[in-house]
PDB file of N, CA and C in Angstrom:
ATOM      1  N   UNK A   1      92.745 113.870 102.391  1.00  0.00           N
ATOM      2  CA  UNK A   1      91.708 114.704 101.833  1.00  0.00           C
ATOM      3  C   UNK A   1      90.343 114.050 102.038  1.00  0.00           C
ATOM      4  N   UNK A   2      89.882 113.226 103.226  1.00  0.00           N
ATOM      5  CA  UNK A   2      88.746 112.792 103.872  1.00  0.00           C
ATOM      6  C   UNK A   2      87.704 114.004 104.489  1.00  0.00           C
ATOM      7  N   UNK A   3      86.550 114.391 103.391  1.00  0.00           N
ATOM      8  CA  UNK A   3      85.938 115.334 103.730  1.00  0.00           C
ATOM      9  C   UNK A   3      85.308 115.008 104.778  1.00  0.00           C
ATOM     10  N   UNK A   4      84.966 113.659 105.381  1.00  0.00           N
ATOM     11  CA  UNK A   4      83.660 113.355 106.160  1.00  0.00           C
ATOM     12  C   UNK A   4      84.738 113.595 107.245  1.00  0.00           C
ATOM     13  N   UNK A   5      86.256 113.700 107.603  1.00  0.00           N
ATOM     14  CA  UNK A   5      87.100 113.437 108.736  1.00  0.00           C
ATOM     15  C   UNK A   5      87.145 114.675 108.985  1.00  0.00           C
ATOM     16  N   UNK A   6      87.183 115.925 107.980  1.00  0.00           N
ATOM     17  CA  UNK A   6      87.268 117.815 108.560  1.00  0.00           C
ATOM     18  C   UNK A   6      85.781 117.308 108.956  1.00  0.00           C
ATOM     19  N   UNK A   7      84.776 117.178 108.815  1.00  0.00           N
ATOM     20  CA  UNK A   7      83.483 117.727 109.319  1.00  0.00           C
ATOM     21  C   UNK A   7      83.213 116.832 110.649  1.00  0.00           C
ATOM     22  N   UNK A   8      84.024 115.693 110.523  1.00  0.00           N
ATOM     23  CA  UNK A   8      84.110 115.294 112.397  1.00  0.00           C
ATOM     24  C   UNK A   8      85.081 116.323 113.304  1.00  0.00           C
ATOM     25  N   UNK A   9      85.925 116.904 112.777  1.00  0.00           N
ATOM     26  CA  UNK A   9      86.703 117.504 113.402  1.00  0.00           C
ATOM     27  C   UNK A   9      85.900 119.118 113.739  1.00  0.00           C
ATOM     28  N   UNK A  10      85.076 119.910 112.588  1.00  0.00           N
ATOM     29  CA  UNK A  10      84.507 120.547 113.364  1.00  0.00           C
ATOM     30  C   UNK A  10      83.563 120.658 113.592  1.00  0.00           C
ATOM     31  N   UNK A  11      82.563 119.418 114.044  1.00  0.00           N
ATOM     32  CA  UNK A  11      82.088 119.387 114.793  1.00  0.00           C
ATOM     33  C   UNK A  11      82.397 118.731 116.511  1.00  0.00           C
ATOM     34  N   UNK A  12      83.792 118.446 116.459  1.00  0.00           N
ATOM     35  CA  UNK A  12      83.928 118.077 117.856  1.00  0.00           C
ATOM     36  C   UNK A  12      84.984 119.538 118.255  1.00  0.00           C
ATOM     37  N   UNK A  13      85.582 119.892 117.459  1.00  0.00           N
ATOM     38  CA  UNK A  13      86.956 120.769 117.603  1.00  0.00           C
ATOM     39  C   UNK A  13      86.450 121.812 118.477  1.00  0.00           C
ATOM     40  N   UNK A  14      84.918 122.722 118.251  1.00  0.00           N
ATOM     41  CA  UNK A  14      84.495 123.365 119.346  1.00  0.00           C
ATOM     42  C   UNK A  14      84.490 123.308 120.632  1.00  0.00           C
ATOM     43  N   UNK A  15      84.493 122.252 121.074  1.00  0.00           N
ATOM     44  CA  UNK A  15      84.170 121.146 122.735  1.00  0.00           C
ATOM     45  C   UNK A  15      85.805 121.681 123.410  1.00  0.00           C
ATOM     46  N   UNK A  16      86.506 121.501 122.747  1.00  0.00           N
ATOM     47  CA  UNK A  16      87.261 121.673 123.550  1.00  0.00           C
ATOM     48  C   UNK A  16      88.383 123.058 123.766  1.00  0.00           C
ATOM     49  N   UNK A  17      87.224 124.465 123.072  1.00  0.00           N
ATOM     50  CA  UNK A  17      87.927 125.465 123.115  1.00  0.00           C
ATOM     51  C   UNK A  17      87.258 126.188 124.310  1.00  0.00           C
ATOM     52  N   UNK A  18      88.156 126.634 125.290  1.00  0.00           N
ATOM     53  CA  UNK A  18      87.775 127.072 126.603  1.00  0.00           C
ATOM     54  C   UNK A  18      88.428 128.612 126.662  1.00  0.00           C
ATOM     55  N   UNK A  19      87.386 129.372 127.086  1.00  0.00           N
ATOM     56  CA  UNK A  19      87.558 130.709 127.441  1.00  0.00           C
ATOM     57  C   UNK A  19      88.713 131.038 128.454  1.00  0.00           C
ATOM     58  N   UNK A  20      88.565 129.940 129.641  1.00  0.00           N
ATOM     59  CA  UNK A  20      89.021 130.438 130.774  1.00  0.00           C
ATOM     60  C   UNK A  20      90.559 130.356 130.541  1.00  0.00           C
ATOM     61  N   UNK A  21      91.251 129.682 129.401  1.00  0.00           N
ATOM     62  CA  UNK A  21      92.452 128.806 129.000  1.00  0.00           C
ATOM     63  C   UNK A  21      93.290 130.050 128.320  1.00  0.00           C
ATOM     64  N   UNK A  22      92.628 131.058 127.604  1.00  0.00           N
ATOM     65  CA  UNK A  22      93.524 132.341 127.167  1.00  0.00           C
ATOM     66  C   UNK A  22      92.562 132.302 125.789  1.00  0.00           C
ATOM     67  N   UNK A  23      92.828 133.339 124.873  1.00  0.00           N
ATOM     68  CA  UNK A  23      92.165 133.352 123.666  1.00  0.00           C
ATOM     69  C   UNK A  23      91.979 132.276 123.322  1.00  0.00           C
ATOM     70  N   UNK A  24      91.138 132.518 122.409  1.00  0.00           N
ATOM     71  CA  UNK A  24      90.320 131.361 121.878  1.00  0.00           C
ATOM     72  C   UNK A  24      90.769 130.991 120.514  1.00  0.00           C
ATOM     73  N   UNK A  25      91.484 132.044 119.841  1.00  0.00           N
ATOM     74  CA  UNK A  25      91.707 132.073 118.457  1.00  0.00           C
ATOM     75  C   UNK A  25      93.500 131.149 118.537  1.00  0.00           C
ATOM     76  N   UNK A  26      94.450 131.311 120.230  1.00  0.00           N
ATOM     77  CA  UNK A  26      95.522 130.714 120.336  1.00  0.00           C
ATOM     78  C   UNK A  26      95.246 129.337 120.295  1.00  0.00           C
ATOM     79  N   UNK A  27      94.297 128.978 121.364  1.00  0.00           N
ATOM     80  CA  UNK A  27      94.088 127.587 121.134  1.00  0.00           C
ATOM     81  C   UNK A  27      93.280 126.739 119.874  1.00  0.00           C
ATOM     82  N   UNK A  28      92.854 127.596 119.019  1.00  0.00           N
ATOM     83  CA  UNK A  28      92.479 126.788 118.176  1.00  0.00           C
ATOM     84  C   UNK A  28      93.268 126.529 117.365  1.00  0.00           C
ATOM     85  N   UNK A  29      94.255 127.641 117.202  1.00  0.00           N
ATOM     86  CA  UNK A  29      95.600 127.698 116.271  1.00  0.00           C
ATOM     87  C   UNK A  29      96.706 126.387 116.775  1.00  0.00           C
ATOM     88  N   UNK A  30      96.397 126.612 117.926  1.00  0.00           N
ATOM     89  CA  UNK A  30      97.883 125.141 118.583  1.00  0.00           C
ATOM     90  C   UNK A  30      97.218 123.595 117.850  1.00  0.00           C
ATOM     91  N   UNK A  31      95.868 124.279 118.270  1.00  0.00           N
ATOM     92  CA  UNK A  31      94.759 122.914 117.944  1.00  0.00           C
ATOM     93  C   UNK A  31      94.909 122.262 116.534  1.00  0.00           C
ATOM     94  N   UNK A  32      95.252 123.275 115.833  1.00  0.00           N
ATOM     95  CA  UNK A  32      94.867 123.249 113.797  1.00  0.00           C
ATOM     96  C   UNK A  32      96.535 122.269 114.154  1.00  0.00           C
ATOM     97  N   UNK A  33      97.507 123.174 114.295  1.00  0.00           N
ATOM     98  CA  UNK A  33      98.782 122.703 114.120  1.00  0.00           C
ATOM     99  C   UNK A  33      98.808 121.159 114.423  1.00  0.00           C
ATOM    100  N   UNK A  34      98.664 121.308 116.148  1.00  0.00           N
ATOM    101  CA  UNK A  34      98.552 119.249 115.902  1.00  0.00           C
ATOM    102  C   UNK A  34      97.544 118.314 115.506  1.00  0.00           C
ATOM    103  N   UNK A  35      96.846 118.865 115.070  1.00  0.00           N
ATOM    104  CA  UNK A  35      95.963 118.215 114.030  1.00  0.00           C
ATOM    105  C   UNK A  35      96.964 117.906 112.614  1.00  0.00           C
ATOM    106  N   UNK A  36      97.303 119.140 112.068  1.00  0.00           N
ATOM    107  CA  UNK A  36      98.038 118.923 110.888  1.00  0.00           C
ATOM    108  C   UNK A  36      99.289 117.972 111.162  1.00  0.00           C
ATOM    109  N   UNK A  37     100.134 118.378 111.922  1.00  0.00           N
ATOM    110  CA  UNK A  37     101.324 117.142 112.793  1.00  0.00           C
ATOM    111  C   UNK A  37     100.936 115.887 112.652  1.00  0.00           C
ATOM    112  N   UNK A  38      99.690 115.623 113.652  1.00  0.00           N
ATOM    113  CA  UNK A  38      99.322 114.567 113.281  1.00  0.00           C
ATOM    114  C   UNK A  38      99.182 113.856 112.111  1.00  0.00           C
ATOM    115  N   UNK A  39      98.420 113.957 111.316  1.00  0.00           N
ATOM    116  CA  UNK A  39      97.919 114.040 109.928  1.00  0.00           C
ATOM    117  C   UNK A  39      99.322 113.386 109.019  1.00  0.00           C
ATOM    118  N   UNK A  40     100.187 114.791 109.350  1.00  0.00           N
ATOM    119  CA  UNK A  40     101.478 114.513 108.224  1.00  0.00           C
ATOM    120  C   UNK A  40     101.858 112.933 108.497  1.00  0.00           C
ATOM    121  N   UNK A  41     101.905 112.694 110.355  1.00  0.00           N
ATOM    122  CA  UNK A  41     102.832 111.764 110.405  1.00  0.00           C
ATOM    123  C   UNK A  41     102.075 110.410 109.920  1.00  0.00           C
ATOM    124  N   UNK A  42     100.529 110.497 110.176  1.00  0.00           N
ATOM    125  CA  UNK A  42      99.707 109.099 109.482  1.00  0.00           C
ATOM    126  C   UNK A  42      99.861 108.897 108.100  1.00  0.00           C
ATOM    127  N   UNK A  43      99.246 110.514 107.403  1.00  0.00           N
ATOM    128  CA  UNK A  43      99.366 109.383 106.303  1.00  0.00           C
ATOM    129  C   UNK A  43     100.308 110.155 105.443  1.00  0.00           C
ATOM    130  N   UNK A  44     101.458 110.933 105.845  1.00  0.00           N
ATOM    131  CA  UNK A  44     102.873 110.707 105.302  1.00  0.00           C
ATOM    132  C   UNK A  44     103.793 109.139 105.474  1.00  0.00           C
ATOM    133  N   UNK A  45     103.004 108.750 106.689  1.00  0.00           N
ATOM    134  CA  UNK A  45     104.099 107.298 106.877  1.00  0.00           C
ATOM    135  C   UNK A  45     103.261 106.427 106.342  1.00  0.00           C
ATOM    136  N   UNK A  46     101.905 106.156 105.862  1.00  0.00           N
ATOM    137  CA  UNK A  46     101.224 105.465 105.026  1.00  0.00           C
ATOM    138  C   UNK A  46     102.089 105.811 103.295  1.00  0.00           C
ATOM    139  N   UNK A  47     101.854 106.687 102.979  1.00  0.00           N
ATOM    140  CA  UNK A  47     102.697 107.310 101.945  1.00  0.00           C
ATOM    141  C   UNK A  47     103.855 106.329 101.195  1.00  0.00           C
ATOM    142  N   UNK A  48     104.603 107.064 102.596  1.00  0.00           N
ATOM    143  CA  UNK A  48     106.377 106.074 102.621  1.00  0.00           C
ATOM    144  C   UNK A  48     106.010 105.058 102.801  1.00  0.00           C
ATOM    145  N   UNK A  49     105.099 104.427 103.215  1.00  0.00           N
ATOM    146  CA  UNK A  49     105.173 102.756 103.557  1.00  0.00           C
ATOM    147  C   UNK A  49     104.601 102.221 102.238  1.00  0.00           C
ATOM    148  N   UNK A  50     103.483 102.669 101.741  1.00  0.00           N
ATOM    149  CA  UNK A  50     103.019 102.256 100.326  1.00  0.00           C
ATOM    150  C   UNK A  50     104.257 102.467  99.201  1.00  0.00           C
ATOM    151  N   UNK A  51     104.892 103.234  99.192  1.00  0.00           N
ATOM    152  CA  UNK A  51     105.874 103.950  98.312  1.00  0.00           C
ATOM    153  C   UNK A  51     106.963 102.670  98.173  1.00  0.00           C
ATOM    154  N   UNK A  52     107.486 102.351  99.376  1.00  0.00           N
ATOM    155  CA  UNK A  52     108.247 101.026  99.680  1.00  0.00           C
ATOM    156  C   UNK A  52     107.727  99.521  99.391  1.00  0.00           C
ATOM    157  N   UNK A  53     106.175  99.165  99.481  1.00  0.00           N
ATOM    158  CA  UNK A  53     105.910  98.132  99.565  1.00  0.00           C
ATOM    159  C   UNK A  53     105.334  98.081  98.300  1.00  0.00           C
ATOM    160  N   UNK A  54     105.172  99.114  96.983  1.00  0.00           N
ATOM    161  CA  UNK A  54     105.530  99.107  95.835  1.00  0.00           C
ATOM    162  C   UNK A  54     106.022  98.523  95.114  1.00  0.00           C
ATOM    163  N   UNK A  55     107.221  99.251  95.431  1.00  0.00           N
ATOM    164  CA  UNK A  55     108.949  98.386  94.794  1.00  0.00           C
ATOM    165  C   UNK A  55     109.391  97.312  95.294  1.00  0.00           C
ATOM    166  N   UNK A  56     108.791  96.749  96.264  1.00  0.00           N
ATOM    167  CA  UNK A  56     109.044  95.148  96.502  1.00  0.00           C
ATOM    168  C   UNK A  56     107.808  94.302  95.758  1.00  0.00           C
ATOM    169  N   UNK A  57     106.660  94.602  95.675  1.00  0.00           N
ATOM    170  CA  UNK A  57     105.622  94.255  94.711  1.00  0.00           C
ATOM    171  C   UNK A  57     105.677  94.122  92.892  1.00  0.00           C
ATOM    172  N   UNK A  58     106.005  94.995  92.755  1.00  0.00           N
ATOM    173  CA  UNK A  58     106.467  95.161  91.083  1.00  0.00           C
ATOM    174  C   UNK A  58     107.672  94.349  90.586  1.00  0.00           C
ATOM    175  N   UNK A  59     108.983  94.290  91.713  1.00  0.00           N
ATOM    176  CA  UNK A  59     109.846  94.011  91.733  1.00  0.00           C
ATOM    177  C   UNK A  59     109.999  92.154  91.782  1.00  0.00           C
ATOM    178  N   UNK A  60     109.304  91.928  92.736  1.00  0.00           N
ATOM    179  CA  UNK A  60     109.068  89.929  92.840  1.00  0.00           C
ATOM    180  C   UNK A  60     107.884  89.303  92.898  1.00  0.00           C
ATOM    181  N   UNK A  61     107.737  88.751  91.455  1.00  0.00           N
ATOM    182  CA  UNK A  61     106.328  87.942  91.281  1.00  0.00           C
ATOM    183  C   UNK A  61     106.132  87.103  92.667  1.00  0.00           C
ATOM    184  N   UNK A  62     107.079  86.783  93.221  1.00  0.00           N
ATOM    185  CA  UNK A  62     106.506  85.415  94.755  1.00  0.00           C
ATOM    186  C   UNK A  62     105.916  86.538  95.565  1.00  0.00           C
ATOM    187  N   UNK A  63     106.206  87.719  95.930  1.00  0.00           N
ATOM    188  CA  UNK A  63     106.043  88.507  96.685  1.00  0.00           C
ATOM    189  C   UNK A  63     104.434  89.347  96.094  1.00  0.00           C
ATOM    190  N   UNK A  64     104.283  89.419  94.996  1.00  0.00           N
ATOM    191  CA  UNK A  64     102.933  89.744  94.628  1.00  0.00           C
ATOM    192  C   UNK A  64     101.663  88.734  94.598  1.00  0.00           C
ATOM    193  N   UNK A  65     102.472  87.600  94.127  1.00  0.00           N
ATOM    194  CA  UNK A  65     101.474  86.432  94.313  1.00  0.00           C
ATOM    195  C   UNK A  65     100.940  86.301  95.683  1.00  0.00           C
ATOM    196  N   UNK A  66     101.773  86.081  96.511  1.00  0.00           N
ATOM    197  CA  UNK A  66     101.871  85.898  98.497  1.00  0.00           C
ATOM    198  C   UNK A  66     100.880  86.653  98.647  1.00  0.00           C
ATOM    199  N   UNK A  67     100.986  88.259  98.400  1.00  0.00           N
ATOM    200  CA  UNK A  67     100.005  89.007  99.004  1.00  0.00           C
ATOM    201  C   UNK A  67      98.866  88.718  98.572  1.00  0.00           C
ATOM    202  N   UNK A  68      98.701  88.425  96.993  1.00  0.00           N
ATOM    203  CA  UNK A  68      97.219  88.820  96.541  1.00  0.00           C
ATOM    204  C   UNK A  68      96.741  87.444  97.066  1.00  0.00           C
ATOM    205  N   UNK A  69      97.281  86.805  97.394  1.00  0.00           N
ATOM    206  CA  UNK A  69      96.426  84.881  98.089  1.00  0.00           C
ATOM    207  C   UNK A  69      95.995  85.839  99.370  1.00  0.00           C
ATOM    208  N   UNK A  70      96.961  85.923 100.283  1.00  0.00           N
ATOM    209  CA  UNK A  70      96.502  86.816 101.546  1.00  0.00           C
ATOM    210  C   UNK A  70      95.665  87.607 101.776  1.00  0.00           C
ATOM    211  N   UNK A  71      95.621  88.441 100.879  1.00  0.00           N
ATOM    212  CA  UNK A  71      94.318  89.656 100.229  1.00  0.00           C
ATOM    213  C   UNK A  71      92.807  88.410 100.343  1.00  0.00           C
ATOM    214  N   UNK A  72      93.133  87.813  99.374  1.00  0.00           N
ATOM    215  CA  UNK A  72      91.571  86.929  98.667  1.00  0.00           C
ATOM    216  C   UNK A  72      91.375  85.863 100.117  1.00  0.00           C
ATOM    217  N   UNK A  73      92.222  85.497 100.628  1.00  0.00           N
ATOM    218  CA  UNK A  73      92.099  84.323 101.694  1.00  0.00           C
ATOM    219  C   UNK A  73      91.404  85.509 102.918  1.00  0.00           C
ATOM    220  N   UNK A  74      91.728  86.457 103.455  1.00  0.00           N
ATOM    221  CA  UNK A  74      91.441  87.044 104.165  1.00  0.00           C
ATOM    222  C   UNK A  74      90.013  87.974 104.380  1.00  0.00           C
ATOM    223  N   UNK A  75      89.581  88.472 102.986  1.00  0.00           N
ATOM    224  CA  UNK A  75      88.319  88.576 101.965  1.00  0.00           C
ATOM    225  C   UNK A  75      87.377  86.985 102.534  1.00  0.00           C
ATOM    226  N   UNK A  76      88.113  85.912 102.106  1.00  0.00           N
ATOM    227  CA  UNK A  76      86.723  84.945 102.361  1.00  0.00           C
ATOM    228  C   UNK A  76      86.466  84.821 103.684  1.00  0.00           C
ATOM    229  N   UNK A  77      87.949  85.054 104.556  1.00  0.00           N
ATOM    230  CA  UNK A  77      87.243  84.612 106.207  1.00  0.00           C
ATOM    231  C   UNK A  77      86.577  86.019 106.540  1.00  0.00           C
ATOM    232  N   UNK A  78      86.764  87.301 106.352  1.00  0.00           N
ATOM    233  CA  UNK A  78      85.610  88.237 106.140  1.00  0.00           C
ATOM    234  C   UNK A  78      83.936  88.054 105.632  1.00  0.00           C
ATOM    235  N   UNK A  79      84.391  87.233 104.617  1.00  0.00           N
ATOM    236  CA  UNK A  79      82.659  87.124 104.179  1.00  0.00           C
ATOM    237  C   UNK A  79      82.452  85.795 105.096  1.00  0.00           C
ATOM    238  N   UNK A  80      83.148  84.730 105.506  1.00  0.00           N
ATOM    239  CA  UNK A  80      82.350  83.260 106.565  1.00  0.00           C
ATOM    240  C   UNK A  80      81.964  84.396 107.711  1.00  0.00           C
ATOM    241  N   UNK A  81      82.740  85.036 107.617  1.00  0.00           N
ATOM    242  CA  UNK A  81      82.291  85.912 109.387  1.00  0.00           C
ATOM    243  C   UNK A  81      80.839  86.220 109.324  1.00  0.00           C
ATOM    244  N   UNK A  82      81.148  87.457 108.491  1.00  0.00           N
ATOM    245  CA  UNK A  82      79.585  87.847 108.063  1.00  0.00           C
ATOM    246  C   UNK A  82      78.566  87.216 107.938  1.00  0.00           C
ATOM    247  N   UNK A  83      78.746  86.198 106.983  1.00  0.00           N
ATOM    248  CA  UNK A  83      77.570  85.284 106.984  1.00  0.00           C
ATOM    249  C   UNK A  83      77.238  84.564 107.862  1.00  0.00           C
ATOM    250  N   UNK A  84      78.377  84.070 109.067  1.00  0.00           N
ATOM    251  CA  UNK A  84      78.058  82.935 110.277  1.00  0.00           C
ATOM    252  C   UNK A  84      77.616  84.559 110.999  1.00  0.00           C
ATOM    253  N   UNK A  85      78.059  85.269 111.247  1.00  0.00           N
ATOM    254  CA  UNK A  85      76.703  86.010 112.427  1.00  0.00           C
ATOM    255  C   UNK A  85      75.395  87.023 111.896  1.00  0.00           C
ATOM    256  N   UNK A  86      75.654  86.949 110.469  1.00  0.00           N
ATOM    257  CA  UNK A  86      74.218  87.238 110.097  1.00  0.00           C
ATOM    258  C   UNK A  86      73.172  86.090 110.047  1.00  0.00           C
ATOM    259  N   UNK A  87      73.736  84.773 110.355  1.00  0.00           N
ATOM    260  CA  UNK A  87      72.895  84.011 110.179  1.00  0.00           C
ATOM    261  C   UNK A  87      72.197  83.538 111.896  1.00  0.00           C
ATOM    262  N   UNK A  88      73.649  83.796 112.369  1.00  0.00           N
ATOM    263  CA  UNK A  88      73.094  83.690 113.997  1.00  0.00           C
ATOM    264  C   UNK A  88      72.671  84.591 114.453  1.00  0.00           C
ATOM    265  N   UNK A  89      72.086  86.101 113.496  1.00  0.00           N
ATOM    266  CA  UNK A  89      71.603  87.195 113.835  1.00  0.00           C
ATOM    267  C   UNK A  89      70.018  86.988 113.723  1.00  0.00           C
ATOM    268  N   UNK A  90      69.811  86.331 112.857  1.00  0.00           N
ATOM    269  CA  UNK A  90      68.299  86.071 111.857  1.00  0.00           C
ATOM    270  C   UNK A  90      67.701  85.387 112.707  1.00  0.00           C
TER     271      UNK A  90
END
């Protein structure tokens, strides 16, 4: 439900509806469909994958601890980044 992702879509989704290809209203319809296809399979399998990596989270403190170090360790080499090329930006 990414409003800013429908308003990339129509504004590009026009570009590639062609007269010469058969109605215009078929291909936009095939167009909507694998768009939606798509869609289901990202973030339906984001979904199921969060849904799963849940119940292994709730389930084993080593396994929640692990991540949230990974989370925060990964966060600081994000911010050294930033700061080493904003500084070699300046």
């Amino acid at each position: 439900m990414n409003p800013k992702a429908y308003l990339f879509m129509l504004a590009v989704f026009p570009q590639f509806l062609r007269p010469e290809f058969g109605p215009l209203w078929r291909q936009a319809l095939i167009m909507l469909v694998m768009i939606w296809a798509t869609q289901l399979a990202v973030y339906g399998g984001l979904a199921l994958a969060a849904a799963r990596s849940r119940a292994v989270l709730t389930g084993s403190p080593a396994a929640t601890k692990l991540v949230g170090r990974a989370a925060g360790l990964l966060l600081i080499v994000i911010a050294a980044v930033t700061l080493l090329r904003g500084w070699n930006g300046a």
